[in-house]
PDB file of N, CA and C in Angstrom:
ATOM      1  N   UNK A   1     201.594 242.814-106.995  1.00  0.00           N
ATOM      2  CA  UNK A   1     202.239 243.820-106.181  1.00  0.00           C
ATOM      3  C   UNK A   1     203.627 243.303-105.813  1.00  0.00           C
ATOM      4  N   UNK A   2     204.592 244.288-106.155  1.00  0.00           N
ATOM      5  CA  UNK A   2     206.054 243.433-105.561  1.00  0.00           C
ATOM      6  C   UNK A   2     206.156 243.631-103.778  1.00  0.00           C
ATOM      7  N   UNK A   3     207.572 243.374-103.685  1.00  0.00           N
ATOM      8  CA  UNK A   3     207.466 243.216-102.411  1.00  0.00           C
ATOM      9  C   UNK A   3     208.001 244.351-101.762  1.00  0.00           C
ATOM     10  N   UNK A   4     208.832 245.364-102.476  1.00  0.00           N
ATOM     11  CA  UNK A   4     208.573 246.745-102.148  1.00  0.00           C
ATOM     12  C   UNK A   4     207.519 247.202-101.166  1.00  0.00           C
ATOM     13  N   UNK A   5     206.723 247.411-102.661  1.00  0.00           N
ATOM     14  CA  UNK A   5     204.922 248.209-102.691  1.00  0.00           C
ATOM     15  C   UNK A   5     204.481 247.429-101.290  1.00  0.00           C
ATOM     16  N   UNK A   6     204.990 246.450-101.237  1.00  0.00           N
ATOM     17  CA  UNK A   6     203.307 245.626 -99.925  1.00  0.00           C
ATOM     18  C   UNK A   6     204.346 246.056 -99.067  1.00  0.00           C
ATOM     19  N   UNK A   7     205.969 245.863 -98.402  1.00  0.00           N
ATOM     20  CA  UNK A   7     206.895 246.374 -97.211  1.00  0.00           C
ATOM     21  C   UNK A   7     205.961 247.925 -97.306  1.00  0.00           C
ATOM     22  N   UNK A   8     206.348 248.566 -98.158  1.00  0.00           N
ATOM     23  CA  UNK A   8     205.710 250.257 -98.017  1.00  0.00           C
ATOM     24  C   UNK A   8     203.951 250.079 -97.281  1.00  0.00           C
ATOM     25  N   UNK A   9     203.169 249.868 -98.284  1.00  0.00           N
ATOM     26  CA  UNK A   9     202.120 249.613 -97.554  1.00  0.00           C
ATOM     27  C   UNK A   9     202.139 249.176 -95.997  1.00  0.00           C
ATOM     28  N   UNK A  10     202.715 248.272 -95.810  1.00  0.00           N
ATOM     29  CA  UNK A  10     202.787 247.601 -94.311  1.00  0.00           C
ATOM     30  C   UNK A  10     203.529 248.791 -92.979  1.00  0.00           C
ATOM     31  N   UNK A  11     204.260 249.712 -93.888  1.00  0.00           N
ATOM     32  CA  UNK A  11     204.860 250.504 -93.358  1.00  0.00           C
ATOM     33  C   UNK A  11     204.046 252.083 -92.836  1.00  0.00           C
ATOM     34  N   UNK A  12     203.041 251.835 -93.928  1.00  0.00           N
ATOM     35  CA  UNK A  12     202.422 252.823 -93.310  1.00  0.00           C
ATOM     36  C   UNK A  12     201.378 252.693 -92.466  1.00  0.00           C
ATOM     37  N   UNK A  13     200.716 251.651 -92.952  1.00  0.00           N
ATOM     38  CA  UNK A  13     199.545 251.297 -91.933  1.00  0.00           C
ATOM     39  C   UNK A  13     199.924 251.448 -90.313  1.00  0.00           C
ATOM     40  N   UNK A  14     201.358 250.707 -90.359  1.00  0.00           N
ATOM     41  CA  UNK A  14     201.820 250.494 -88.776  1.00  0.00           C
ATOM     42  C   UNK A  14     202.375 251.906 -88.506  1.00  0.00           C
ATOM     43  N   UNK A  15     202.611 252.903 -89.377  1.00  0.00           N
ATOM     44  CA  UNK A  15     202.336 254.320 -88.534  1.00  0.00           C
ATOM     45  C   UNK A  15     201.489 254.783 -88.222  1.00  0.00           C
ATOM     46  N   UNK A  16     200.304 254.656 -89.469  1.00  0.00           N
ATOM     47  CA  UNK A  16     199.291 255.449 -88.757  1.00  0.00           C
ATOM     48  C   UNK A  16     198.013 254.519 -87.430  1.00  0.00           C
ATOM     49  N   UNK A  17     198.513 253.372 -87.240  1.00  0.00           N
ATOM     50  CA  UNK A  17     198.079 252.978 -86.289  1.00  0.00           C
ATOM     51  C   UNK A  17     199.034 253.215 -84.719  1.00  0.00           C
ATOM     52  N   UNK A  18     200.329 253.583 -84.551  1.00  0.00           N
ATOM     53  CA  UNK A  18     200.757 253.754 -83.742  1.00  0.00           C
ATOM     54  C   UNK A  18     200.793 255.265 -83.841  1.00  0.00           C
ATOM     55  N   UNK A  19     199.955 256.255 -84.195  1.00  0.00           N
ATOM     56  CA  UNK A  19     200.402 257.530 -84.143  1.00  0.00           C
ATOM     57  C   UNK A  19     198.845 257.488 -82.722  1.00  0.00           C
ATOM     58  N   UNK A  20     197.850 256.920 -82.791  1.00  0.00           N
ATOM     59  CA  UNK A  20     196.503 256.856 -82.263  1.00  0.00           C
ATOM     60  C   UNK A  20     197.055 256.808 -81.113  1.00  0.00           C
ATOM     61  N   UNK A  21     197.449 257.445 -80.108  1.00  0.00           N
ATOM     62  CA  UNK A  21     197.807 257.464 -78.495  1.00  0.00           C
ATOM     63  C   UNK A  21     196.763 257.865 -77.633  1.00  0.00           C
ATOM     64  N   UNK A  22     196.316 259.117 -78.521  1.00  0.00           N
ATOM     65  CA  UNK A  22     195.419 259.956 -77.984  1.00  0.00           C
ATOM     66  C   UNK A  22     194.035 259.349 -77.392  1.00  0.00           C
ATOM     67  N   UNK A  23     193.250 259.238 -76.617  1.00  0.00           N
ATOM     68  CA  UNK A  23     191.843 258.789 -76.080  1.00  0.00           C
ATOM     69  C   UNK A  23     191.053 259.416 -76.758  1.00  0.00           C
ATOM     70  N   UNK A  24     191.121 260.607 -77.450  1.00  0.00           N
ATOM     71  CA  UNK A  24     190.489 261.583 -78.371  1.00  0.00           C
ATOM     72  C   UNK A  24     190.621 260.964 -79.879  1.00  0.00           C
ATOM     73  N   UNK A  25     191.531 260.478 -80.027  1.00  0.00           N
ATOM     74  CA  UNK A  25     192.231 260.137 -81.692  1.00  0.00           C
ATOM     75  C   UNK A  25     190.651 259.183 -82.148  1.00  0.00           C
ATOM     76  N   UNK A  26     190.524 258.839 -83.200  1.00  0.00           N
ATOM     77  CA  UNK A  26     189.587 257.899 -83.908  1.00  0.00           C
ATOM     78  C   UNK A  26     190.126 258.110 -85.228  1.00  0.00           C
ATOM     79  N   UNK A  27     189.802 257.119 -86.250  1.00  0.00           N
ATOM     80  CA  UNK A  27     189.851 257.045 -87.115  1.00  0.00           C
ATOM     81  C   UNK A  27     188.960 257.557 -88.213  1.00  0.00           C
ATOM     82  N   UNK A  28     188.909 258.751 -89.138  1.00  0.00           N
ATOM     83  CA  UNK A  28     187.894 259.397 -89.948  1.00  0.00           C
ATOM     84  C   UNK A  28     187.562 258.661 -90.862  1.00  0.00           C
ATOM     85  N   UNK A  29     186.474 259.251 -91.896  1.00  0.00           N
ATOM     86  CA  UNK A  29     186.290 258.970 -93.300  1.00  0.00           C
ATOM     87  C   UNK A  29     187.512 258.426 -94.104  1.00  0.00           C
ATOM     88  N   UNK A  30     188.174 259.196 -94.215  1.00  0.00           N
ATOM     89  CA  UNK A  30     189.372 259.136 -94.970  1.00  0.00           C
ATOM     90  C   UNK A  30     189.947 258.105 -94.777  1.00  0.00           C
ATOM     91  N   UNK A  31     189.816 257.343 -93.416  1.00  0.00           N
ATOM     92  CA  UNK A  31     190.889 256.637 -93.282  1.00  0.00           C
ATOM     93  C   UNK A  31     192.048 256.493 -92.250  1.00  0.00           C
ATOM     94  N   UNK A  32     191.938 257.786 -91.759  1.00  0.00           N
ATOM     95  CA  UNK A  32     193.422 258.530 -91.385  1.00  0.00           C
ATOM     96  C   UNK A  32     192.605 259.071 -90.053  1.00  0.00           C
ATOM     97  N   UNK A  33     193.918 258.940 -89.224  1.00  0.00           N
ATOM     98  CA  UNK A  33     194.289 259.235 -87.542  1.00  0.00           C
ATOM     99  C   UNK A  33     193.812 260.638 -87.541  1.00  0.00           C
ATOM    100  N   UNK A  34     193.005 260.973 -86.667  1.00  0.00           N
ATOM    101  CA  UNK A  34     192.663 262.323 -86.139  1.00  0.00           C
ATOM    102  C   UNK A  34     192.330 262.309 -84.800  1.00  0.00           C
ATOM    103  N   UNK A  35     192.268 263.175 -84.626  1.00  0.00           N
ATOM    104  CA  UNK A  35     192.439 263.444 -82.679  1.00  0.00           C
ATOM    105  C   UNK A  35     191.261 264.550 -82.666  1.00  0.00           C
ATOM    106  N   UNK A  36     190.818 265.648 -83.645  1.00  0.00           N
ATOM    107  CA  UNK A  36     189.994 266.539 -82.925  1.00  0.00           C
ATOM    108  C   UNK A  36     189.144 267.303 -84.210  1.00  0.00           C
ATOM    109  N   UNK A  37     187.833 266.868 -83.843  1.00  0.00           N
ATOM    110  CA  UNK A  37     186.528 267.340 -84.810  1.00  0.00           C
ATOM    111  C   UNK A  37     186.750 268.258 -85.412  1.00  0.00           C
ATOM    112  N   UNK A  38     186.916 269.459 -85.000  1.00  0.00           N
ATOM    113  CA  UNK A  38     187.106 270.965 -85.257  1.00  0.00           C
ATOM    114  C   UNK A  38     188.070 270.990 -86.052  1.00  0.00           C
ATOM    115  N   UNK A  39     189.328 270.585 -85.750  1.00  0.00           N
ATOM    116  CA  UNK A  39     190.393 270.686 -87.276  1.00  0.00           C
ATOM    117  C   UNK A  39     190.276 269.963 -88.080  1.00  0.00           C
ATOM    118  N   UNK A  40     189.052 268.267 -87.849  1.00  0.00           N
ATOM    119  CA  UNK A  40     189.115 267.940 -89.645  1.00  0.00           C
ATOM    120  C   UNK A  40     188.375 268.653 -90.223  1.00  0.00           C
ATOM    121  N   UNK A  41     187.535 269.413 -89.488  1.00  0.00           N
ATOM    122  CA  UNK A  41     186.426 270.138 -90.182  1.00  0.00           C
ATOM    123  C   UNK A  41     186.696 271.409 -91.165  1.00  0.00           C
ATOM    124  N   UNK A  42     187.635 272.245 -90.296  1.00  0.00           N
ATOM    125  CA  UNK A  42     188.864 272.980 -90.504  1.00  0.00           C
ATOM    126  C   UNK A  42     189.022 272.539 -91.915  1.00  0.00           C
ATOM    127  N   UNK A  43     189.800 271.740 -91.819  1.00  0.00           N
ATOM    128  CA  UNK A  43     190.909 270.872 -93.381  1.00  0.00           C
ATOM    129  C   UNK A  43     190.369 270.599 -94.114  1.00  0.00           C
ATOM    130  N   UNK A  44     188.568 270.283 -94.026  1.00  0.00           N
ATOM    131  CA  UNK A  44     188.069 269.989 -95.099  1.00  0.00           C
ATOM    132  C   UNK A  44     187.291 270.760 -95.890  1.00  0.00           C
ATOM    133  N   UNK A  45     187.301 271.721 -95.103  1.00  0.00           N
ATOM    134  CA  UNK A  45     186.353 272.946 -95.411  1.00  0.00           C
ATOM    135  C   UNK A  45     187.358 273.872 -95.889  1.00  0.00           C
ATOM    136  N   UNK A  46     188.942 273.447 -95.995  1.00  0.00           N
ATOM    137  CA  UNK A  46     190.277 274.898 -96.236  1.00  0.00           C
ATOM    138  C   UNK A  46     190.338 275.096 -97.893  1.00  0.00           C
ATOM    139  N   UNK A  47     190.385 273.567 -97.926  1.00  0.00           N
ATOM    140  CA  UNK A  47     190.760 272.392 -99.200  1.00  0.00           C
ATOM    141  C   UNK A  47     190.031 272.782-100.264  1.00  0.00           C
ATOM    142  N   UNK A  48     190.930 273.291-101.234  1.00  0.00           N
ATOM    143  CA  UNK A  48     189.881 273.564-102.341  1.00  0.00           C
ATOM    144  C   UNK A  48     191.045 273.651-103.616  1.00  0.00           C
ATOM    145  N   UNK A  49     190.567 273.287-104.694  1.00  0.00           N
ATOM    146  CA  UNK A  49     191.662 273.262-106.195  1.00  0.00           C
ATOM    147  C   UNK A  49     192.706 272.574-106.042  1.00  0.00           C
ATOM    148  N   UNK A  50     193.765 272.523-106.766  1.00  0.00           N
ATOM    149  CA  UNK A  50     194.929 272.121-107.213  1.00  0.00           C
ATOM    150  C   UNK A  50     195.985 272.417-106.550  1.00  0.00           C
ATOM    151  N   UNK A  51     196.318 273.710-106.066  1.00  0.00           N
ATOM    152  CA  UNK A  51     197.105 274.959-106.001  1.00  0.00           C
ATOM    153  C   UNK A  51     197.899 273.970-104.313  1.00  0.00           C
ATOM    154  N   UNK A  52     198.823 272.995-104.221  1.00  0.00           N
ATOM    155  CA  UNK A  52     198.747 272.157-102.564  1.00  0.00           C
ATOM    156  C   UNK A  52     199.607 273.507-101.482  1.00  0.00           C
ATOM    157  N   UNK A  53     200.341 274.623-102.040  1.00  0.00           N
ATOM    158  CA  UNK A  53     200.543 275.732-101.303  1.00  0.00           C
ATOM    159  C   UNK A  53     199.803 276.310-100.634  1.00  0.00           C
ATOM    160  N   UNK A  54     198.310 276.453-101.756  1.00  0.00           N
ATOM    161  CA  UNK A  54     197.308 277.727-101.189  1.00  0.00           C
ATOM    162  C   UNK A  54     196.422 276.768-100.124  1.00  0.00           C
ATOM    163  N   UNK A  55     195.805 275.381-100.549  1.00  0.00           N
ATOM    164  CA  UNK A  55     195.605 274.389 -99.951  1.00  0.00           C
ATOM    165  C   UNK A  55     196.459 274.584 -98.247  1.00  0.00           C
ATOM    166  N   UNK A  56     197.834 274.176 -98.156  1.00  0.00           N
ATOM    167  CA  UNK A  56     198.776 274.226 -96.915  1.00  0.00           C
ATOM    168  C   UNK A  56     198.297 275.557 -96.290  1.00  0.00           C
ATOM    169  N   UNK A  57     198.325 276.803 -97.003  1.00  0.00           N
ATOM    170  CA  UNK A  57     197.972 278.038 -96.038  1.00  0.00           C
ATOM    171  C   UNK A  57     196.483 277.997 -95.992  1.00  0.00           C
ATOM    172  N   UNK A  58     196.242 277.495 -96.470  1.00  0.00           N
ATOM    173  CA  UNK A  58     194.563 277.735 -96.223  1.00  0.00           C
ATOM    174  C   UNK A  58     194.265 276.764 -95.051  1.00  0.00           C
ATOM    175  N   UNK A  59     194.372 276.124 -94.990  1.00  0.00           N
ATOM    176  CA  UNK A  59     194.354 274.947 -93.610  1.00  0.00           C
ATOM    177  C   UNK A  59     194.968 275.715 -92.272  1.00  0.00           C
ATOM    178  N   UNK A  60     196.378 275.884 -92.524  1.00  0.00           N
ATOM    179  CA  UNK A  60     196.787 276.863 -91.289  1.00  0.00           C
ATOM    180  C   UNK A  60     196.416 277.942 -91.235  1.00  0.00           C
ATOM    181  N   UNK A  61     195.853 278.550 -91.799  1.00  0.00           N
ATOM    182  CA  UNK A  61     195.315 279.686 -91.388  1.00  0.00           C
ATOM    183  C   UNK A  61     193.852 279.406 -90.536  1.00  0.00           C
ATOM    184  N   UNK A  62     192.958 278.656 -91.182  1.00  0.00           N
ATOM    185  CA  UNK A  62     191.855 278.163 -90.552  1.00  0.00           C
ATOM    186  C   UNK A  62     191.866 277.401 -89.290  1.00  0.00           C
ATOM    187  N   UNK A  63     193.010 276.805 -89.183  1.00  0.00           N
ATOM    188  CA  UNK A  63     193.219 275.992 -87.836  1.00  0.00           C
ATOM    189  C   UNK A  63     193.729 276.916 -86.818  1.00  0.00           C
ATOM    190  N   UNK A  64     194.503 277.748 -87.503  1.00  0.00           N
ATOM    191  CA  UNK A  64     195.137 278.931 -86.070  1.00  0.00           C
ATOM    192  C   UNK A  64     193.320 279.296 -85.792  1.00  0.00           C
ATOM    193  N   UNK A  65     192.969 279.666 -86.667  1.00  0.00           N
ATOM    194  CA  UNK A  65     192.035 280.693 -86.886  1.00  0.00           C
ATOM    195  C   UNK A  65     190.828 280.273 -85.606  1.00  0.00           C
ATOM    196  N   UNK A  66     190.554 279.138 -85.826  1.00  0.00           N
ATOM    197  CA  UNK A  66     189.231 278.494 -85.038  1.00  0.00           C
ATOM    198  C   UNK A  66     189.735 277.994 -83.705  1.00  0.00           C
ATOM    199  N   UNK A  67     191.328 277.444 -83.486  1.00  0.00           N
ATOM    200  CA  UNK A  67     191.546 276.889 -82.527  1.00  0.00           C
ATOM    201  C   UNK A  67     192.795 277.097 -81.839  1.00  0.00           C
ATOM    202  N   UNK A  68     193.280 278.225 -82.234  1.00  0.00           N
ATOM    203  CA  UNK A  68     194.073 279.134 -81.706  1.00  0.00           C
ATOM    204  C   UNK A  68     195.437 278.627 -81.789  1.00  0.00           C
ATOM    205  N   UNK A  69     196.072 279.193 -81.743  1.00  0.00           N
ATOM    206  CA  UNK A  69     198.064 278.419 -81.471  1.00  0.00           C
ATOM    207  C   UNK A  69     198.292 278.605 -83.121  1.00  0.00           C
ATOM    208  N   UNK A  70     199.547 278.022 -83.043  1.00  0.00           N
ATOM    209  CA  UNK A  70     200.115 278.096 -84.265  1.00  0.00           C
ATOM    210  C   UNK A  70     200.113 276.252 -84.929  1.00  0.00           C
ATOM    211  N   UNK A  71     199.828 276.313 -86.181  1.00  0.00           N
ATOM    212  CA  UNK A  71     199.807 275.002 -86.606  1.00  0.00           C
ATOM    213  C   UNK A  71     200.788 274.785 -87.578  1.00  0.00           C
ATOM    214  N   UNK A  72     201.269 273.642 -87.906  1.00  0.00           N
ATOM    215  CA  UNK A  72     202.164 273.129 -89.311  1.00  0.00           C
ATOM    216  C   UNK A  72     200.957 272.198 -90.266  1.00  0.00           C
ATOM    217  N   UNK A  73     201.643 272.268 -91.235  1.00  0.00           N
ATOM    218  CA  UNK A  73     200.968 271.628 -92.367  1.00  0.00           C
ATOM    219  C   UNK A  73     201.868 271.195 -93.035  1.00  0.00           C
ATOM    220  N   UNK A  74     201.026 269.765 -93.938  1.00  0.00           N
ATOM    221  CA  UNK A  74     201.422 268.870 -94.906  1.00  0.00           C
ATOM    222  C   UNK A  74     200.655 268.524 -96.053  1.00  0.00           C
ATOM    223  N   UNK A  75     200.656 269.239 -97.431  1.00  0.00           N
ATOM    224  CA  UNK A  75     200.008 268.728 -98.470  1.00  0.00           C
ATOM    225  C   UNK A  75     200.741 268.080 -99.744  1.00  0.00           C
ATOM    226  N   UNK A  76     200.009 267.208-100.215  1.00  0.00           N
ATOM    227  CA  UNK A  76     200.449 266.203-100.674  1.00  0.00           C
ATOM    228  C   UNK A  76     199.526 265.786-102.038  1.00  0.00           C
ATOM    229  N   UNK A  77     199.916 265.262-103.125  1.00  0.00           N
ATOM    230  CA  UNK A  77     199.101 264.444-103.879  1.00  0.00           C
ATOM    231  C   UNK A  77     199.244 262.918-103.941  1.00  0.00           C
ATOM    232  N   UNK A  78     200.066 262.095-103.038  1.00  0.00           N
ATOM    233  CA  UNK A  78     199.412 261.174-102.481  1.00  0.00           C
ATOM    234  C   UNK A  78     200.016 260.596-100.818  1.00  0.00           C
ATOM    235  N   UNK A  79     199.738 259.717-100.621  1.00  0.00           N
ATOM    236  CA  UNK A  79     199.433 259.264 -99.575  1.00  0.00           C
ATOM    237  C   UNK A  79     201.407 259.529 -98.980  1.00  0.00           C
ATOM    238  N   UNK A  80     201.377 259.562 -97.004  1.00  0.00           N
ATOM    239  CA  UNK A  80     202.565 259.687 -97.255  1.00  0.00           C
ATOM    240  C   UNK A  80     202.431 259.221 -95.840  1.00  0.00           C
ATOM    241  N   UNK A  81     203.760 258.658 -94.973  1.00  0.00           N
ATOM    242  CA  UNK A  81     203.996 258.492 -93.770  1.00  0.00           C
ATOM    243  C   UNK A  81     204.349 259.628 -92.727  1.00  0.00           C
ATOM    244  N   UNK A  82     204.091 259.621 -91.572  1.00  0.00           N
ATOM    245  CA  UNK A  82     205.083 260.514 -90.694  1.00  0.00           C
ATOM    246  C   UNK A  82     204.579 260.184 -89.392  1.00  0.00           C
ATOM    247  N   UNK A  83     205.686 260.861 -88.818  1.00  0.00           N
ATOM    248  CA  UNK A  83     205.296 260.774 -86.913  1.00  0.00           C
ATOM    249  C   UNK A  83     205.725 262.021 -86.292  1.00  0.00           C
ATOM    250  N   UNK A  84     204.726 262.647 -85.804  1.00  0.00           N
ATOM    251  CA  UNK A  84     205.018 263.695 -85.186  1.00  0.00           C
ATOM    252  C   UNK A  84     204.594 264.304 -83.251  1.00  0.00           C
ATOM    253  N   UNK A  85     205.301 264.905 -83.167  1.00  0.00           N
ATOM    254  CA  UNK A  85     204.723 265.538 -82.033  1.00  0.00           C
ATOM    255  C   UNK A  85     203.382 266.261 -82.003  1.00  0.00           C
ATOM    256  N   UNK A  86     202.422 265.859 -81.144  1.00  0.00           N
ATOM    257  CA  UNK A  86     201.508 267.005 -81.166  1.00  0.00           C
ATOM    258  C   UNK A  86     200.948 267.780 -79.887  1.00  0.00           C
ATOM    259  N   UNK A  87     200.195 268.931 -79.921  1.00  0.00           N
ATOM    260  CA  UNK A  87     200.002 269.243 -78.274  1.00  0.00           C
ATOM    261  C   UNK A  87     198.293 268.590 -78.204  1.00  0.00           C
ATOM    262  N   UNK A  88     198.238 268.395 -77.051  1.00  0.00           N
ATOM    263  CA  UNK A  88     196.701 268.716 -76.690  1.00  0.00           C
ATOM    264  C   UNK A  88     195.400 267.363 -78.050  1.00  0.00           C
ATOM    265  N   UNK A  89     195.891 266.548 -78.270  1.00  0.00           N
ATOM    266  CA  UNK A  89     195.224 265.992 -79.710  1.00  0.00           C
ATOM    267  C   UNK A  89     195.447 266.934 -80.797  1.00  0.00           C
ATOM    268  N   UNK A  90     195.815 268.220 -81.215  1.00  0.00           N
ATOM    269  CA  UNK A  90     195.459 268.889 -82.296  1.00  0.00           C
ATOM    270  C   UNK A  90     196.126 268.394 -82.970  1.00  0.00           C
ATOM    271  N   UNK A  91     195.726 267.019 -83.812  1.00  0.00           N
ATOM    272  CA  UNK A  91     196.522 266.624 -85.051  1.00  0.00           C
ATOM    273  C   UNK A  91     195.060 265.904 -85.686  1.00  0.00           C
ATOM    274  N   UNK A  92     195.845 265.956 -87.188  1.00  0.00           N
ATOM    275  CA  UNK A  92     194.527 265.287 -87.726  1.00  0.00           C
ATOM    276  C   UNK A  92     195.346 265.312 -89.537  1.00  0.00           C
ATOM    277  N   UNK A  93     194.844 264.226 -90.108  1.00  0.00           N
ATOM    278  CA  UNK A  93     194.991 263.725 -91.414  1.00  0.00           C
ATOM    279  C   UNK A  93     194.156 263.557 -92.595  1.00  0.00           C
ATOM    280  N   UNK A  94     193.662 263.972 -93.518  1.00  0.00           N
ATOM    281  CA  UNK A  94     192.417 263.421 -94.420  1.00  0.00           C
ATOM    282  C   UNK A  94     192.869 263.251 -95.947  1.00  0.00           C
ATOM    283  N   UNK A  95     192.330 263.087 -96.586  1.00  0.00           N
ATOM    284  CA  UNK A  95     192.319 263.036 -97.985  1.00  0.00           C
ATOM    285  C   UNK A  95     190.925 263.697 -98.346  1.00  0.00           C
ATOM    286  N   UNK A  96     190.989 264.686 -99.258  1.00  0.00           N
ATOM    287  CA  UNK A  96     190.164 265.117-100.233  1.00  0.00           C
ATOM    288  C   UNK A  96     190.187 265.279-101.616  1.00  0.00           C
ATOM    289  N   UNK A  97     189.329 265.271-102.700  1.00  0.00           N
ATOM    290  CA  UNK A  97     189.951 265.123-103.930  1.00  0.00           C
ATOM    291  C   UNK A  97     191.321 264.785-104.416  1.00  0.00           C
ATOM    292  N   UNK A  98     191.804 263.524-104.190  1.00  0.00           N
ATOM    293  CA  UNK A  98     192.618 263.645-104.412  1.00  0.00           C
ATOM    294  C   UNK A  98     194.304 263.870-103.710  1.00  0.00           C
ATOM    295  N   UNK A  99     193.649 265.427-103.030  1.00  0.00           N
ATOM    296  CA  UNK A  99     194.929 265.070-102.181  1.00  0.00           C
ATOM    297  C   UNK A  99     195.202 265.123-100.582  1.00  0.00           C
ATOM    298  N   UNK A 100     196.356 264.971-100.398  1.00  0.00           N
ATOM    299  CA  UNK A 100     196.083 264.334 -98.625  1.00  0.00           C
ATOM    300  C   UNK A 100     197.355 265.549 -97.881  1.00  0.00           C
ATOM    301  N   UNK A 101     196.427 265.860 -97.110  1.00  0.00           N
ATOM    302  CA  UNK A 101     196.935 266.775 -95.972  1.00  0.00           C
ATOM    303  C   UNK A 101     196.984 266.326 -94.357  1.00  0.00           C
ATOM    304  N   UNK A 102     197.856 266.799 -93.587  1.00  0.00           N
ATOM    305  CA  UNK A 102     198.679 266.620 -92.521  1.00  0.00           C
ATOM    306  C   UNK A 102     198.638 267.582 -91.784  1.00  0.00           C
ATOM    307  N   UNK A 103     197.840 267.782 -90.398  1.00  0.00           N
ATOM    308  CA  UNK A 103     198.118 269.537 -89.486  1.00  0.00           C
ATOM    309  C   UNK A 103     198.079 268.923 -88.343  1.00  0.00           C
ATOM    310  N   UNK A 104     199.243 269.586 -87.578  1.00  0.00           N
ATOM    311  CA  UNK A 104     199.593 269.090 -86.084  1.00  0.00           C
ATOM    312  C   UNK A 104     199.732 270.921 -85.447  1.00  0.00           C
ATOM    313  N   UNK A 105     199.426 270.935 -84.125  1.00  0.00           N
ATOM    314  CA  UNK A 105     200.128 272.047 -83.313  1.00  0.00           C
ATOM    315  C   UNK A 105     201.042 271.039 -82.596  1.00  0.00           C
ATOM    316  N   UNK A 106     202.412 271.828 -83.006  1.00  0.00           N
ATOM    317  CA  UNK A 106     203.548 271.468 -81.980  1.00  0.00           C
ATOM    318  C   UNK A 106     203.623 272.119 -80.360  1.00  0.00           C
TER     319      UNK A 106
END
């Protein structure tokens, strides 16, 4: 591994361990920072095929849908960093087949 790849690696780990503020947050299956049952459940249940658009609306739609407010989304085919604002815990991260999605309410 050069020394890139392991700085990057190191770079993300130490986000998604400082994104965990929340008393709610834990760490899922996946791997990845979540704050609230109901939207990984949401994301994993949205997630379906190839298509990472229909994937992105399918998640926000299901997350408005079950837990009201308006949500953003992030899909991806692989792994990626970020830091965001969120309200109330509603944030949450997973990987499924493949690819990895991101939903926060601002």
């Amino acid at each position: 591994m050069n020394r890139y790849a392991l700085l990057a690696l190191v770079a993300v780990g130490f986000v998604g361990i400082t994104v965990a503020q929340d008393d709610s947050c834990y760490i899922n299956d996946s791997g990845f920072t979540c704050c609230n049952k109901e939207l990984e459940s949401a994301m994993l249940s949205a997630m379906s095929g190839n298509d990472l658009l229909a994937s992105a609306d399918s998640i926000q739609k299901m997350a408005e849908g079950s837990l009201g407010g308006k949500f953003e989304t992030v899909v991806a085919l692989d792994d990626f960093a970020y830091k965001s604002h969120f309200k109330d815990g509603k944030t949450c991260k997973i990987e499924k087949d493949g690819q990895y999605a991101l939903a926060w309410q601002p």
